[in-house]
Structure formats: C-alpha cells, structure tokens
Protein backbone atom coordinates (compact mmCIF):
# COMPACT_ATOMS: atom_id res chain seq x y z
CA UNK A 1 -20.92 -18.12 0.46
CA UNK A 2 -23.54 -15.95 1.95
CA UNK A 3 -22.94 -11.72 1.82
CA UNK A 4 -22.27 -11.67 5.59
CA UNK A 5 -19.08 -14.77 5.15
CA UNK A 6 -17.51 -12.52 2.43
CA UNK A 7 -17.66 -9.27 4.06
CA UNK A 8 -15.87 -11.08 6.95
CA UNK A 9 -13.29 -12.91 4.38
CA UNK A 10 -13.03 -8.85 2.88
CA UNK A 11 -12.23 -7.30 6.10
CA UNK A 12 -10.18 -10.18 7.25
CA UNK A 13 -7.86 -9.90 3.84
CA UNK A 14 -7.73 -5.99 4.73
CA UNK A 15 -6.77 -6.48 7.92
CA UNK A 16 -3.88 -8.94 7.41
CA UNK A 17 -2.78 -6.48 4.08
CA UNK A 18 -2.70 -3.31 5.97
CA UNK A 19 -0.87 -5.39 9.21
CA UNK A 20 2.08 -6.64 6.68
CA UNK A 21 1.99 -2.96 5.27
CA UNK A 22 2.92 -1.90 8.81
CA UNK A 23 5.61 -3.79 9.64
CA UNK A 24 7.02 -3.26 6.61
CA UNK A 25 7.05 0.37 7.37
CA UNK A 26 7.86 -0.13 10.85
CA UNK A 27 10.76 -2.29 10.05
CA UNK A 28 12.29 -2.87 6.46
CA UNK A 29 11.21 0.83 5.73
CA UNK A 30 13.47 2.81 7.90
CA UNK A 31 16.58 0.49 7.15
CA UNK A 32 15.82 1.85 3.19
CA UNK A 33 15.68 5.59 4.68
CA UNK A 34 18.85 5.10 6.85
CA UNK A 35 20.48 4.13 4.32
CA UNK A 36 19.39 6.44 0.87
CA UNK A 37 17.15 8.93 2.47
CA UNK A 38 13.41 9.44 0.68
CA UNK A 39 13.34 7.08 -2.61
CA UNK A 40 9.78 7.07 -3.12
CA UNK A 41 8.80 9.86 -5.63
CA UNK A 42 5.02 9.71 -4.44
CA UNK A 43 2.71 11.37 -2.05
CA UNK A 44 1.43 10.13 -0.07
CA UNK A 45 4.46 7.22 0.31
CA UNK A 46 3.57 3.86 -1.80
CA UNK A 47 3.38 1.90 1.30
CA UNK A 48 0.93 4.79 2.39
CA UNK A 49 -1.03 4.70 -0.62
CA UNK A 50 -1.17 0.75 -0.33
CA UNK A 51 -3.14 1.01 2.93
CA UNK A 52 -5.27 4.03 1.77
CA UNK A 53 -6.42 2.16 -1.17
CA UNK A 54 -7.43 -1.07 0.60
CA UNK A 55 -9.18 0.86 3.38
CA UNK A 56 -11.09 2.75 0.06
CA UNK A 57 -11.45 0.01 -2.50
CA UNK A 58 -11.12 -2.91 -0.33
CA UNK A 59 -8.71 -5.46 -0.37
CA UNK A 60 -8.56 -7.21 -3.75
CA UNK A 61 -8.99 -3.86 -6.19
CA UNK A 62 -7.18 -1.57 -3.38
CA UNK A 63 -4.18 -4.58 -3.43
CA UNK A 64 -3.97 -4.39 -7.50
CA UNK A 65 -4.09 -0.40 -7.00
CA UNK A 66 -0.94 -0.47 -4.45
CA UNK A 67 1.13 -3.02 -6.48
CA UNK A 68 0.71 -0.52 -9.76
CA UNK A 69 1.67 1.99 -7.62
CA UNK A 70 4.75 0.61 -6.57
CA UNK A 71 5.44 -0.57 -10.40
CA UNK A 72 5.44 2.89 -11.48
CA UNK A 73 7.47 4.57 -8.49
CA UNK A 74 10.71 4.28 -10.25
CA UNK A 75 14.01 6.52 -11.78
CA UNK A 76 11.81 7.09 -15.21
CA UNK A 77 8.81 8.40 -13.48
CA UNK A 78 8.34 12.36 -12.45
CA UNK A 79 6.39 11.04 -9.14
CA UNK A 80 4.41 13.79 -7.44
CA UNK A 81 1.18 13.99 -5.53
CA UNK A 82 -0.96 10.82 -6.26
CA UNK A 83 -3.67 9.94 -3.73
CA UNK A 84 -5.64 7.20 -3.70
C-alpha cells in the first residue's frame, strides 16, 4: 500500500470510530444519565476522551488510548481531570 491508500484507510477508520462514538453518546449515553446521573469519574467524559484521542493519535493508538480509558473509569479509581 502506497502512503496516500493508508492515510485514506487512517482517516476512514477515524471517521467511522468517532461516528459510532456519537451515537453512542447521542443515544445509549443519555439512557445511562437518565437513569444514574454522571458515572464517569473523568474529564473530559471517556466517550469524549475516545474521540479526542483518535482525532490526536489517530485511529489505531488513539482507539487503544480510549479503551484503557474506559478500563480504568471504574468504583476503585479516584477519576479526575485526564485529557488526552
């Protein structure tokens, strides 16, 4: 594959990751909120920091990066301000 094919593979995988991001906050995100308020300890939100760290480190290192996140936003974790 040639450099030009894999930036267009890159920003095609960012594209679709920070589209699914979306409608996850659009949708399955505000049921969670109805329902128990704020639960992520983060800030910016993990579904926030997802998208911020593809658009930064692209869509296969920013991907691992927002799927850690989301590991470590849980009851045994203080949280706080964690930007991508």
């Amino acid at each position: 594959m040639n450099r030009t094919a894999l930036q267009s593979l890159s920003h095609f995988a960012s594209v679709i990751l920070i589209g699914l991001v979306r409608v996850y906050q659009g949708t399955l995100s505000q049921v969670i909120y109805a329902l128990f308020g704020r639960v992520c300890r983060f800030e910016p939100s993990c579904s926030q920091y997802f998208i911020d760290a593809v658009r930064k480190h692209g869509p296969w290192r920013g991907a691992v990066r927002g799927v850690w996140r989301v590991c470590r936003c849980n009851p045994l974790c203080r949280g706080g301000y964690d930007p991508a």
